[in-house]
PDB file of N, CA and C in Angstrom:
ATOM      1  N   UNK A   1     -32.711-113.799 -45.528  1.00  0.00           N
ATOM      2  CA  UNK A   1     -32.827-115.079 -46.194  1.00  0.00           C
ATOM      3  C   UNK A   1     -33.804-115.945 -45.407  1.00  0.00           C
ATOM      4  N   UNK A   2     -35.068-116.941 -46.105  1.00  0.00           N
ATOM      5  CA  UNK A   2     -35.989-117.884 -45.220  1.00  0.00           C
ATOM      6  C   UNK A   2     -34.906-118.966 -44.820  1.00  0.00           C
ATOM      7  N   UNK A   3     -35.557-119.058 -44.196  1.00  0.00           N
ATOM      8  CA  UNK A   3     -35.191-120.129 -43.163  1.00  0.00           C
ATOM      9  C   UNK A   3     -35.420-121.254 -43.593  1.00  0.00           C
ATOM     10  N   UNK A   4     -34.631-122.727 -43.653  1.00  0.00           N
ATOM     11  CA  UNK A   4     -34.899-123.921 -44.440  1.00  0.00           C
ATOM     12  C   UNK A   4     -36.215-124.840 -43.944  1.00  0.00           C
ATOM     13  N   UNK A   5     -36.897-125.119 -44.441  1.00  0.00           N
ATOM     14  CA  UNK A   5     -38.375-125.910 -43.681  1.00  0.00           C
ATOM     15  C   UNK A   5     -37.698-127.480 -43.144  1.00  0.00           C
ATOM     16  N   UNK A   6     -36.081-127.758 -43.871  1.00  0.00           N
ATOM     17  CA  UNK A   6     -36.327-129.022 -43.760  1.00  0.00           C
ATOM     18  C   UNK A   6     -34.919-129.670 -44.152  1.00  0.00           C
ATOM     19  N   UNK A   7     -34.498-130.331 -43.064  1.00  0.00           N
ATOM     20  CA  UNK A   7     -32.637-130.544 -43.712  1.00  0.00           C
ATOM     21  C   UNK A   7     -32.802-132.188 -43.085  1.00  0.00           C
ATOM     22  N   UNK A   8     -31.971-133.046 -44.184  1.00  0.00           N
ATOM     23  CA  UNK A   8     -31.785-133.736 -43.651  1.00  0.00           C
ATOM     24  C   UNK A   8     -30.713-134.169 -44.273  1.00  0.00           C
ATOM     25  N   UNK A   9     -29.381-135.391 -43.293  1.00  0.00           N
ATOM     26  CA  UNK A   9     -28.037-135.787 -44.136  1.00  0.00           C
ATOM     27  C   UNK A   9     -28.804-137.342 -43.741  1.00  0.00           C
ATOM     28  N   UNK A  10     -27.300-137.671 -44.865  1.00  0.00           N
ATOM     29  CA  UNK A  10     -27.248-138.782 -45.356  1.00  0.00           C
ATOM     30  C   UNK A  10     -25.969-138.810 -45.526  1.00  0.00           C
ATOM     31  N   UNK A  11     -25.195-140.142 -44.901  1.00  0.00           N
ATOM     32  CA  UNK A  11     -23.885-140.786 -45.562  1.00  0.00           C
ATOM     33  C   UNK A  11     -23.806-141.869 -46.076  1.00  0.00           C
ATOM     34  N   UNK A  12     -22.692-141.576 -47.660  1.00  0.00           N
ATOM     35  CA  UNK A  12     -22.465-143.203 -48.262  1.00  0.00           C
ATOM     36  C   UNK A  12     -20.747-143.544 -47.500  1.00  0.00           C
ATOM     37  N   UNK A  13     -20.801-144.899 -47.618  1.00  0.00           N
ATOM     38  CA  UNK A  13     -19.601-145.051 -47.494  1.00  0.00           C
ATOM     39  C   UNK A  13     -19.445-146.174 -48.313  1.00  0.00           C
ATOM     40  N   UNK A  14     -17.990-146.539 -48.080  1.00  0.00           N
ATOM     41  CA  UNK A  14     -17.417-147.837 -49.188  1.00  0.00           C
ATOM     42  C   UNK A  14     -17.602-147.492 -50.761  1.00  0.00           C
ATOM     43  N   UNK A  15     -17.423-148.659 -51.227  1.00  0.00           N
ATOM     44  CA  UNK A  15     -17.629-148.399 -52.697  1.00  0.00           C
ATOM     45  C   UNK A  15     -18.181-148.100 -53.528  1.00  0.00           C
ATOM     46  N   UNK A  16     -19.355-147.265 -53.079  1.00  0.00           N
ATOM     47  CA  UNK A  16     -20.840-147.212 -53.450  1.00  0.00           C
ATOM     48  C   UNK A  16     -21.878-147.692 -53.604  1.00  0.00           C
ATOM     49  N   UNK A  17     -22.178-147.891 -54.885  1.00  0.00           N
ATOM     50  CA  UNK A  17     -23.315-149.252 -54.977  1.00  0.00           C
ATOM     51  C   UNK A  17     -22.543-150.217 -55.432  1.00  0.00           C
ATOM     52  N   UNK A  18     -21.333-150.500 -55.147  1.00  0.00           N
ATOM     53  CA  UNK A  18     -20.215-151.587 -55.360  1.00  0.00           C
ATOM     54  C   UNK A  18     -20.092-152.261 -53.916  1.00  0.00           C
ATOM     55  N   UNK A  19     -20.674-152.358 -53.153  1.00  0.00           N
ATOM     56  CA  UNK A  19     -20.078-153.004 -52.063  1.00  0.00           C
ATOM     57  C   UNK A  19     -20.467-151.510 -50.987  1.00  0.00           C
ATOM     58  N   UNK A  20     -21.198-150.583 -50.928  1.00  0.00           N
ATOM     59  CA  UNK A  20     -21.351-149.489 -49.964  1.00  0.00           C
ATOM     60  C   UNK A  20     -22.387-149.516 -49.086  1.00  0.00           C
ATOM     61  N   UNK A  21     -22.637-148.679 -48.168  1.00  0.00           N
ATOM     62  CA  UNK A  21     -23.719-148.718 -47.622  1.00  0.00           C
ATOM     63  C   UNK A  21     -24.256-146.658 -47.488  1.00  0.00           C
ATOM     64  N   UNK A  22     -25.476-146.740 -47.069  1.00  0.00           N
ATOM     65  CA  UNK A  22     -26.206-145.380 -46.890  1.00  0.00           C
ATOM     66  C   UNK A  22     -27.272-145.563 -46.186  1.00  0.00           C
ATOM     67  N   UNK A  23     -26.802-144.300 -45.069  1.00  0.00           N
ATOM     68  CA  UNK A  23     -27.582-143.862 -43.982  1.00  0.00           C
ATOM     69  C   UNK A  23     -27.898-142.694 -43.675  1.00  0.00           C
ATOM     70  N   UNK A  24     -28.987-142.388 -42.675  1.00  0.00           N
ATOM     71  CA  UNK A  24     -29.046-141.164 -42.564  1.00  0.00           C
ATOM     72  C   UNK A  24     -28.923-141.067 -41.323  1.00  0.00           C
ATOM     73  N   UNK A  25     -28.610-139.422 -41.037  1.00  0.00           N
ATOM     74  CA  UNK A  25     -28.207-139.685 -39.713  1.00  0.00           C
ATOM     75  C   UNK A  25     -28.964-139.662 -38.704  1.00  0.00           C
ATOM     76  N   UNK A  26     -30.310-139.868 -38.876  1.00  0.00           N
ATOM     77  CA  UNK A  26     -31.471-140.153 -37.723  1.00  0.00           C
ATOM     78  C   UNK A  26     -31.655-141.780 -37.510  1.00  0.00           C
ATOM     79  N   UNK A  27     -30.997-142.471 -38.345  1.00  0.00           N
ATOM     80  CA  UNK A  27     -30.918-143.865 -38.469  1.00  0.00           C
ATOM     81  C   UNK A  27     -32.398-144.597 -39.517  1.00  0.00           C
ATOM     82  N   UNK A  28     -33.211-143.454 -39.410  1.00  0.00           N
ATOM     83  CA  UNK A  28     -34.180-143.754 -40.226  1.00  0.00           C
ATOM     84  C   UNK A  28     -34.356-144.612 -41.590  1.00  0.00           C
ATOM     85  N   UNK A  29     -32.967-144.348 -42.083  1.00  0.00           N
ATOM     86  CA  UNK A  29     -32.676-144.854 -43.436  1.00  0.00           C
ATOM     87  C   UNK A  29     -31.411-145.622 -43.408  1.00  0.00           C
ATOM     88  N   UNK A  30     -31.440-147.083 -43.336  1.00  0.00           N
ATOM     89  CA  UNK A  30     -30.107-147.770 -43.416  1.00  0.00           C
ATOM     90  C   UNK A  30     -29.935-148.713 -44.383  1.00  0.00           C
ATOM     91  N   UNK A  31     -29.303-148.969 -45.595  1.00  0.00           N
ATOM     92  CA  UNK A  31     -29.269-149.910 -46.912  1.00  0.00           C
ATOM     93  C   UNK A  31     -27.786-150.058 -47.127  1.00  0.00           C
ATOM     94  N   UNK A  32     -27.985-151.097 -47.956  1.00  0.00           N
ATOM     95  CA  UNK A  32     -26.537-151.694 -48.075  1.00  0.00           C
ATOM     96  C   UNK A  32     -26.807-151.684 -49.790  1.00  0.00           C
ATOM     97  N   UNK A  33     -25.952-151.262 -50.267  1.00  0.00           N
ATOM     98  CA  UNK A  33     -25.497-150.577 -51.682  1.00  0.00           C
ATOM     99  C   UNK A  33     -25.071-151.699 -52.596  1.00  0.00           C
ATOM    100  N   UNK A  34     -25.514-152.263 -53.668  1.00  0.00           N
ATOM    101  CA  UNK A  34     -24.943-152.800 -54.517  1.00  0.00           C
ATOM    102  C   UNK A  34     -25.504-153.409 -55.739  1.00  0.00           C
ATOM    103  N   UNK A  35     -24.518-153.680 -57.100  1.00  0.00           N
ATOM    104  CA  UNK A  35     -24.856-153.207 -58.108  1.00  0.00           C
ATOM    105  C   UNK A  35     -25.808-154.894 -58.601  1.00  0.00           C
ATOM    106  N   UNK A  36     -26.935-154.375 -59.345  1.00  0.00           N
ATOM    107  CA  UNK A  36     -27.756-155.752 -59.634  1.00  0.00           C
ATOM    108  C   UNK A  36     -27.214-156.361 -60.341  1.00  0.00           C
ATOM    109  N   UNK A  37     -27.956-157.661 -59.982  1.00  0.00           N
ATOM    110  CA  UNK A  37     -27.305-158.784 -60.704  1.00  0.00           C
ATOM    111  C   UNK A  37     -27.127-158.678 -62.292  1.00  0.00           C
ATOM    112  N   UNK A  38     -28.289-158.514 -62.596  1.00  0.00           N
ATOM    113  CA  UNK A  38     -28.321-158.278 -64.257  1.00  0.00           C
ATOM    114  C   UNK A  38     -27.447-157.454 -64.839  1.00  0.00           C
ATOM    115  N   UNK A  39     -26.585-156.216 -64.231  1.00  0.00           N
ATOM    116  CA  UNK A  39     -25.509-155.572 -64.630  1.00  0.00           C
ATOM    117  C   UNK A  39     -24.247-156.527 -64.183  1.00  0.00           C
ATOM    118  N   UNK A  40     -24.152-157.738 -63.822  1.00  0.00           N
ATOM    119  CA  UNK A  40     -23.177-158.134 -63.639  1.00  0.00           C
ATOM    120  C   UNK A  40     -22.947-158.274 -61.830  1.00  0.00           C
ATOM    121  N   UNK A  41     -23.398-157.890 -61.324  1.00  0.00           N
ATOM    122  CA  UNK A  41     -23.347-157.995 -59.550  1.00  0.00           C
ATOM    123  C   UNK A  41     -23.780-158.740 -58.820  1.00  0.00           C
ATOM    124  N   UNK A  42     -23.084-158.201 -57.488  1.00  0.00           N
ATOM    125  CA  UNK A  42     -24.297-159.779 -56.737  1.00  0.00           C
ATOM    126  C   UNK A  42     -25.558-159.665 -56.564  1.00  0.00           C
ATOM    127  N   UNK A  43     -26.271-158.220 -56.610  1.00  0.00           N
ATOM    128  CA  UNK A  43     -27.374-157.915 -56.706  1.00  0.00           C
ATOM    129  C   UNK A  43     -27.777-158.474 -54.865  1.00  0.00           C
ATOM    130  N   UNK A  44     -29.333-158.850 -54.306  1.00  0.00           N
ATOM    131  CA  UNK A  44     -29.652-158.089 -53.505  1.00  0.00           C
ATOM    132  C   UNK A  44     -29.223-157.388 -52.492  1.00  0.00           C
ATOM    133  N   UNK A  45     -29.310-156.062 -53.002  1.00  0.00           N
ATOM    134  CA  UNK A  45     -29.207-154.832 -52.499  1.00  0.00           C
ATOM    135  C   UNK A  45     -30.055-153.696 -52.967  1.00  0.00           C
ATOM    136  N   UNK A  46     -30.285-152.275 -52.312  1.00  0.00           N
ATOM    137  CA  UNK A  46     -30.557-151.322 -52.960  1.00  0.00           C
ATOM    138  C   UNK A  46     -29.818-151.156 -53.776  1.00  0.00           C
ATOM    139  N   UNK A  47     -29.754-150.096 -55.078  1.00  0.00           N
ATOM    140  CA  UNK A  47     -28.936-149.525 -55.906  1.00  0.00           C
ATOM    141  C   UNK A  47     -29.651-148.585 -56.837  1.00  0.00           C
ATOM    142  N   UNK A  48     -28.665-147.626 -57.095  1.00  0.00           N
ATOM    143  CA  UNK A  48     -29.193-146.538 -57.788  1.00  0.00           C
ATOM    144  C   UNK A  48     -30.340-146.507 -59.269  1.00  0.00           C
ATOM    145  N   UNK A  49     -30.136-148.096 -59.981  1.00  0.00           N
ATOM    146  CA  UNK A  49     -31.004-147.837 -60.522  1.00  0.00           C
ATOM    147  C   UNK A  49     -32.808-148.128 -60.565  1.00  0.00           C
ATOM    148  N   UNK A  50     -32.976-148.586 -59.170  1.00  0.00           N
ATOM    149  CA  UNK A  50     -34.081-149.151 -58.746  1.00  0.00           C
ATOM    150  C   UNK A  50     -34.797-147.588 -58.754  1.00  0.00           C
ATOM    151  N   UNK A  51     -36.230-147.678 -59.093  1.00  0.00           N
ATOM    152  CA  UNK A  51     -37.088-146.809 -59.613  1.00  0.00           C
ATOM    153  C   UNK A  51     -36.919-146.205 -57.634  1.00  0.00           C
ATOM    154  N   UNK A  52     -37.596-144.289 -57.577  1.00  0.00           N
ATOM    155  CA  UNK A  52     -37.683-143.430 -56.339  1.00  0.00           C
ATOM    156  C   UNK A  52     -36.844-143.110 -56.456  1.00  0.00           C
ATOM    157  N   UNK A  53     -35.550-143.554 -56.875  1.00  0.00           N
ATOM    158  CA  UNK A  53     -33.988-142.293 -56.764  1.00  0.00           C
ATOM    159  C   UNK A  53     -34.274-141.624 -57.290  1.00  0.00           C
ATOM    160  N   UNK A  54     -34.312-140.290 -56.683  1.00  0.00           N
ATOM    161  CA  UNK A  54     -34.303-138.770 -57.354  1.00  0.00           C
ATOM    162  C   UNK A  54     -33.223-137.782 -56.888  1.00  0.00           C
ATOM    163  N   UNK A  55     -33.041-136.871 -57.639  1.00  0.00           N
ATOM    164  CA  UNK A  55     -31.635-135.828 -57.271  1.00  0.00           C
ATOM    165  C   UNK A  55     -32.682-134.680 -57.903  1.00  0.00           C
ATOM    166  N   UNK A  56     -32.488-133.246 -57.124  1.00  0.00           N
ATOM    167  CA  UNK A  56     -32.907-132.157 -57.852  1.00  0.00           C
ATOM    168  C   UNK A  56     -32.049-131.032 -56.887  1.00  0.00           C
ATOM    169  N   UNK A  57     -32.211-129.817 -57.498  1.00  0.00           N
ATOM    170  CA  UNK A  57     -31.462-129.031 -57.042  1.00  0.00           C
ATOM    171  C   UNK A  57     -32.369-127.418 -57.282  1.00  0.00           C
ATOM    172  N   UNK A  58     -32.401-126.529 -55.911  1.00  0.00           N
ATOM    173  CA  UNK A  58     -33.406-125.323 -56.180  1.00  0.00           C
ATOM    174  C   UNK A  58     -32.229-124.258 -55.255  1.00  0.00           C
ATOM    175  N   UNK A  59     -31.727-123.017 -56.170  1.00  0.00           N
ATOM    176  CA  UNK A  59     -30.385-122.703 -55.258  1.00  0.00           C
ATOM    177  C   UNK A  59     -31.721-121.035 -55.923  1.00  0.00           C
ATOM    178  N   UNK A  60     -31.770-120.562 -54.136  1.00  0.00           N
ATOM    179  CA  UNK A  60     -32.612-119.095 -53.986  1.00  0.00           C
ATOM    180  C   UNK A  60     -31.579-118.382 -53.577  1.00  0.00           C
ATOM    181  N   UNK A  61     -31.688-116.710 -54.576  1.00  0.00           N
ATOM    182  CA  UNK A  61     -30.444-116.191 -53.664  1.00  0.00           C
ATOM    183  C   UNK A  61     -31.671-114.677 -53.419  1.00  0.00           C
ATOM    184  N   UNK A  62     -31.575-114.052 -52.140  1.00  0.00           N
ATOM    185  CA  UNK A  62     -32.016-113.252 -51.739  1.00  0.00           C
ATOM    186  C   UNK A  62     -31.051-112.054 -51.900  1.00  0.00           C
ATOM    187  N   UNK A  63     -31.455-110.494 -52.073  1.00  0.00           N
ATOM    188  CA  UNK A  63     -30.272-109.469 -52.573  1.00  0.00           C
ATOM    189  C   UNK A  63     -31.506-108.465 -51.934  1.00  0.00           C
ATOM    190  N   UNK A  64     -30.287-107.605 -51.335  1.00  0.00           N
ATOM    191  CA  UNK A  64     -30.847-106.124 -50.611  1.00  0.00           C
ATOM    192  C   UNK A  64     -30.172-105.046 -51.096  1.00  0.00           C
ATOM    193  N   UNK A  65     -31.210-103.455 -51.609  1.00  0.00           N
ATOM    194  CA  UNK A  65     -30.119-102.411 -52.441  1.00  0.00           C
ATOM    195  C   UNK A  65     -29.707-102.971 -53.743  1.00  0.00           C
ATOM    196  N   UNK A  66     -30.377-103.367 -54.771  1.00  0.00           N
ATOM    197  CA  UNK A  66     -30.103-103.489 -56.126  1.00  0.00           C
ATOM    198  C   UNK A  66     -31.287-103.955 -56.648  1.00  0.00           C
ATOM    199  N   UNK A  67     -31.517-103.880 -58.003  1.00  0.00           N
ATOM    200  CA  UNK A  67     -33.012-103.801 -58.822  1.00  0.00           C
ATOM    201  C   UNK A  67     -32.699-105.192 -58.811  1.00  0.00           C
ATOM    202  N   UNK A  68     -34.113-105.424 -59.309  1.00  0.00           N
ATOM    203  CA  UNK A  68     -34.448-106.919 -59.396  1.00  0.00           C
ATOM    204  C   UNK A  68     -33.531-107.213 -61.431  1.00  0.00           C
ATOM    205  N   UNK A  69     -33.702-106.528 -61.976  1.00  0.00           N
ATOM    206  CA  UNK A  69     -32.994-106.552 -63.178  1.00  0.00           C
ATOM    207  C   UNK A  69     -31.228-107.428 -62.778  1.00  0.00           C
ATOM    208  N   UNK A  70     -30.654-106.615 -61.706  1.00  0.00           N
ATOM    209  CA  UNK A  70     -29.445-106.600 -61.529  1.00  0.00           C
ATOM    210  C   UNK A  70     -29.235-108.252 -60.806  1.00  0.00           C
ATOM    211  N   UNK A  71     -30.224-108.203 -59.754  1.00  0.00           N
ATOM    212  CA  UNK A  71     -30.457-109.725 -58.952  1.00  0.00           C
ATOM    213  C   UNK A  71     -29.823-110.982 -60.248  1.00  0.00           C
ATOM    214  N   UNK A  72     -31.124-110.694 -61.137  1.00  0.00           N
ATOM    215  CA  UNK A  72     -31.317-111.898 -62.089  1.00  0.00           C
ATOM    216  C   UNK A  72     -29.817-112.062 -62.890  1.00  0.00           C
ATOM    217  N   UNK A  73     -29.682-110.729 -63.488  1.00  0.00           N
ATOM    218  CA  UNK A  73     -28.358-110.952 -64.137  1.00  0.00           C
ATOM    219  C   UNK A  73     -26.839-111.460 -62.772  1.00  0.00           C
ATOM    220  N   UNK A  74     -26.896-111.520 -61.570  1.00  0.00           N
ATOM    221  CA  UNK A  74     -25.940-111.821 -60.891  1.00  0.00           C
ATOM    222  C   UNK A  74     -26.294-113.284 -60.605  1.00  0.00           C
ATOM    223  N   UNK A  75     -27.582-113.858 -60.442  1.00  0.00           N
ATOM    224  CA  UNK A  75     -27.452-115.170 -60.419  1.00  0.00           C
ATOM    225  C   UNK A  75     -27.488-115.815 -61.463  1.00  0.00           C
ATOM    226  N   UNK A  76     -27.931-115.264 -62.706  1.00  0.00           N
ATOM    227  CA  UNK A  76     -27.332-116.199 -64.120  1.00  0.00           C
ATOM    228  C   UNK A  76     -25.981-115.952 -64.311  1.00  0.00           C
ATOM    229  N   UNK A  77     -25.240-115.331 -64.114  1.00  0.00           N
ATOM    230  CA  UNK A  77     -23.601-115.512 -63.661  1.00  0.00           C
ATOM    231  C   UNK A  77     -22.861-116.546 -62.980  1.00  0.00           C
ATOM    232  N   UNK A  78     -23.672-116.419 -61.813  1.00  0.00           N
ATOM    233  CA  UNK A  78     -22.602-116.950 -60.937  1.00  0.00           C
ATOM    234  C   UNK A  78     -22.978-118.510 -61.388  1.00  0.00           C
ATOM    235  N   UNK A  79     -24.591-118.705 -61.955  1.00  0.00           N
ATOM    236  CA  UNK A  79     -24.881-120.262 -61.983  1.00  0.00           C
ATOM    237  C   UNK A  79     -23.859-120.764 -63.630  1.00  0.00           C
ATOM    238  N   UNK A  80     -23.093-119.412 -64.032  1.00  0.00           N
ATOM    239  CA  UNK A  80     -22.664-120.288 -64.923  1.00  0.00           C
ATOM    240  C   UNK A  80     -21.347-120.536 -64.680  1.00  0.00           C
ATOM    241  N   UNK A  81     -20.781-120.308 -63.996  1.00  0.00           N
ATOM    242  CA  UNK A  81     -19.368-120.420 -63.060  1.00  0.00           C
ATOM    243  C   UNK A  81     -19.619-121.529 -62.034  1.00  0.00           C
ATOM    244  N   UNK A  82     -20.268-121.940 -61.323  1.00  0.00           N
ATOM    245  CA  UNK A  82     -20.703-122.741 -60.256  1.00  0.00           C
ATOM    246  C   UNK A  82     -19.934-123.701 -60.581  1.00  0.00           C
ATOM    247  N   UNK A  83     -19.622-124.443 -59.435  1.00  0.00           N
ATOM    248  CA  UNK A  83     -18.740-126.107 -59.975  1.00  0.00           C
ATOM    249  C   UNK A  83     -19.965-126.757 -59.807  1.00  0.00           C
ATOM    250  N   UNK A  84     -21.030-126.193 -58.842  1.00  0.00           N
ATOM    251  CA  UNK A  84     -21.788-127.645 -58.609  1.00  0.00           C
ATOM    252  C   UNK A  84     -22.920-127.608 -59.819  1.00  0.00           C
ATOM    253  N   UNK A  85     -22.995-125.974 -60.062  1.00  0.00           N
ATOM    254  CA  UNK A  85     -24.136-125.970 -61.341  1.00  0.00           C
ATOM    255  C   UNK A  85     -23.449-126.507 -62.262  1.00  0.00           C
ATOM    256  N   UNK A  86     -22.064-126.222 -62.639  1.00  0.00           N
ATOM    257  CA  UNK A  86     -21.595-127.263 -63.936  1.00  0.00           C
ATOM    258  C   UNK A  86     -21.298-128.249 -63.794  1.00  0.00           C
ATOM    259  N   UNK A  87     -21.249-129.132 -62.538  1.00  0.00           N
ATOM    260  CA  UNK A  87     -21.358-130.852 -62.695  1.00  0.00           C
ATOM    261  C   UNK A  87     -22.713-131.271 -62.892  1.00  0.00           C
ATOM    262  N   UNK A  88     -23.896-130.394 -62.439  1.00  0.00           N
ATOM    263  CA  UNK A  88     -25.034-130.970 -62.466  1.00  0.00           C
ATOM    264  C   UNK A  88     -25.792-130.771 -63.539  1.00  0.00           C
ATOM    265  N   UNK A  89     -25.397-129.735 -64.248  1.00  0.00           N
ATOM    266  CA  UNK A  89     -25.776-128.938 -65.447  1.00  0.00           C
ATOM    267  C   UNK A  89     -26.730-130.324 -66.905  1.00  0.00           C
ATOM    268  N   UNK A  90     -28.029-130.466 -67.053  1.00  0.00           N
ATOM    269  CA  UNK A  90     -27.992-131.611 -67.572  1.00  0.00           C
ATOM    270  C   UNK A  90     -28.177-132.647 -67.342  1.00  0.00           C
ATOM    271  N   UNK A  91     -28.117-133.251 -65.837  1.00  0.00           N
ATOM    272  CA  UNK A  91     -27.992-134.278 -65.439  1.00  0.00           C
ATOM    273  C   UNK A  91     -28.828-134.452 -64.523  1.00  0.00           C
ATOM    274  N   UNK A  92     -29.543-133.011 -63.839  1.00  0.00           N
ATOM    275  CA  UNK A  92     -30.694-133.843 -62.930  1.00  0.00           C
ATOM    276  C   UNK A  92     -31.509-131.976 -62.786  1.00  0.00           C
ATOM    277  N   UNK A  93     -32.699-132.419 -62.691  1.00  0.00           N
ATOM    278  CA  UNK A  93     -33.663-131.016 -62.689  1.00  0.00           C
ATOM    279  C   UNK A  93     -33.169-129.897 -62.041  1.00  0.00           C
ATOM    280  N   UNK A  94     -33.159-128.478 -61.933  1.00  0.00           N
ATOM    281  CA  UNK A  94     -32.874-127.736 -61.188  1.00  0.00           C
ATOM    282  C   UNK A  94     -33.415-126.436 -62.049  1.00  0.00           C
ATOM    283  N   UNK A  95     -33.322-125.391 -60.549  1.00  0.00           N
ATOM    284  CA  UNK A  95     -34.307-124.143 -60.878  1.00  0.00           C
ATOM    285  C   UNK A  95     -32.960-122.888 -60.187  1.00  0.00           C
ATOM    286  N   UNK A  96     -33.074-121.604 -60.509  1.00  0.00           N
ATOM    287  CA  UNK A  96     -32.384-120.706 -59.939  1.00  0.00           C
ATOM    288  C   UNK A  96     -33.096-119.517 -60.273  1.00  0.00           C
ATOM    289  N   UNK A  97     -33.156-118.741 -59.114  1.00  0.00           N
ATOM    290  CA  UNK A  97     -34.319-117.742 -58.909  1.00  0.00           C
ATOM    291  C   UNK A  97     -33.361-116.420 -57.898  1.00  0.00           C
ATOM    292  N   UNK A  98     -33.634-115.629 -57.984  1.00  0.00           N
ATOM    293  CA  UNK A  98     -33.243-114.700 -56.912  1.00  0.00           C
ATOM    294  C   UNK A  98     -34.420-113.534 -56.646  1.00  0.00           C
ATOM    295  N   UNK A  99     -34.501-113.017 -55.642  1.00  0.00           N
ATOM    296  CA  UNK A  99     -35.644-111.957 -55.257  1.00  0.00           C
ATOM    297  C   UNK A  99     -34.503-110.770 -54.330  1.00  0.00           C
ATOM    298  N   UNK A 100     -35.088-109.640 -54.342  1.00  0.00           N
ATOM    299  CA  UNK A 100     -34.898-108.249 -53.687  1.00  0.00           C
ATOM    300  C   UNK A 100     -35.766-107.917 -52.829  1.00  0.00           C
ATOM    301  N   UNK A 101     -35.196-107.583 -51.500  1.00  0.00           N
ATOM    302  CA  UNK A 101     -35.646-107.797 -50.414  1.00  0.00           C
ATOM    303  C   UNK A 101     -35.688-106.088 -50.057  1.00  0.00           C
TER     304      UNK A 101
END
């Protein structure tokens, strides 16, 4: 399996964009969460619907000793069982690929 080029976390806490905050854990990124005024809030704050929020999702599965036929049909399986492929299913871009090594 490659090796990831690139990880980084992030924590929310509190109420979300109700009163939350989000950081990362290099400190690089520190905001205080909450919902705009025009939806009813106290507004200044970040919040999710301010334009740059993006979510995507790219899940590679690598397979050794089986045809590439067999690969494809085991990861269109499992992505249809997935909890996280079926919460995300629809709701934000994503790709699923597998290769034979």
């Amino acid at each position: 399996m490659s090796q990831p080029l690139y990880t980084a976390m992030a924590t929310s806490t509190g109420d979300g964009r109700a009163g939350g905050r989000a950081a990362s854990n290099d400190g690089l990124l520190d905001v205080t969460l909450a919902v705009p005024h025009e939806m009813g809030g106290p507004g200044g704050a970040t919040n999710p619907e301010q334009g740059g929020f993006s979510l995507s999702a790219a899940l590679h599965a690598e397979f050794g000793g089986i045809d590439e036929a067999t690969a494809d049909a085991l990861v269109a399986a499992a992505h249809t069982i997935c909890p996280y492929s079926n919460a995300t299913r629809g709701n934000i871009p994503g790709t699923v690929d597998a290769t034979v090594a």
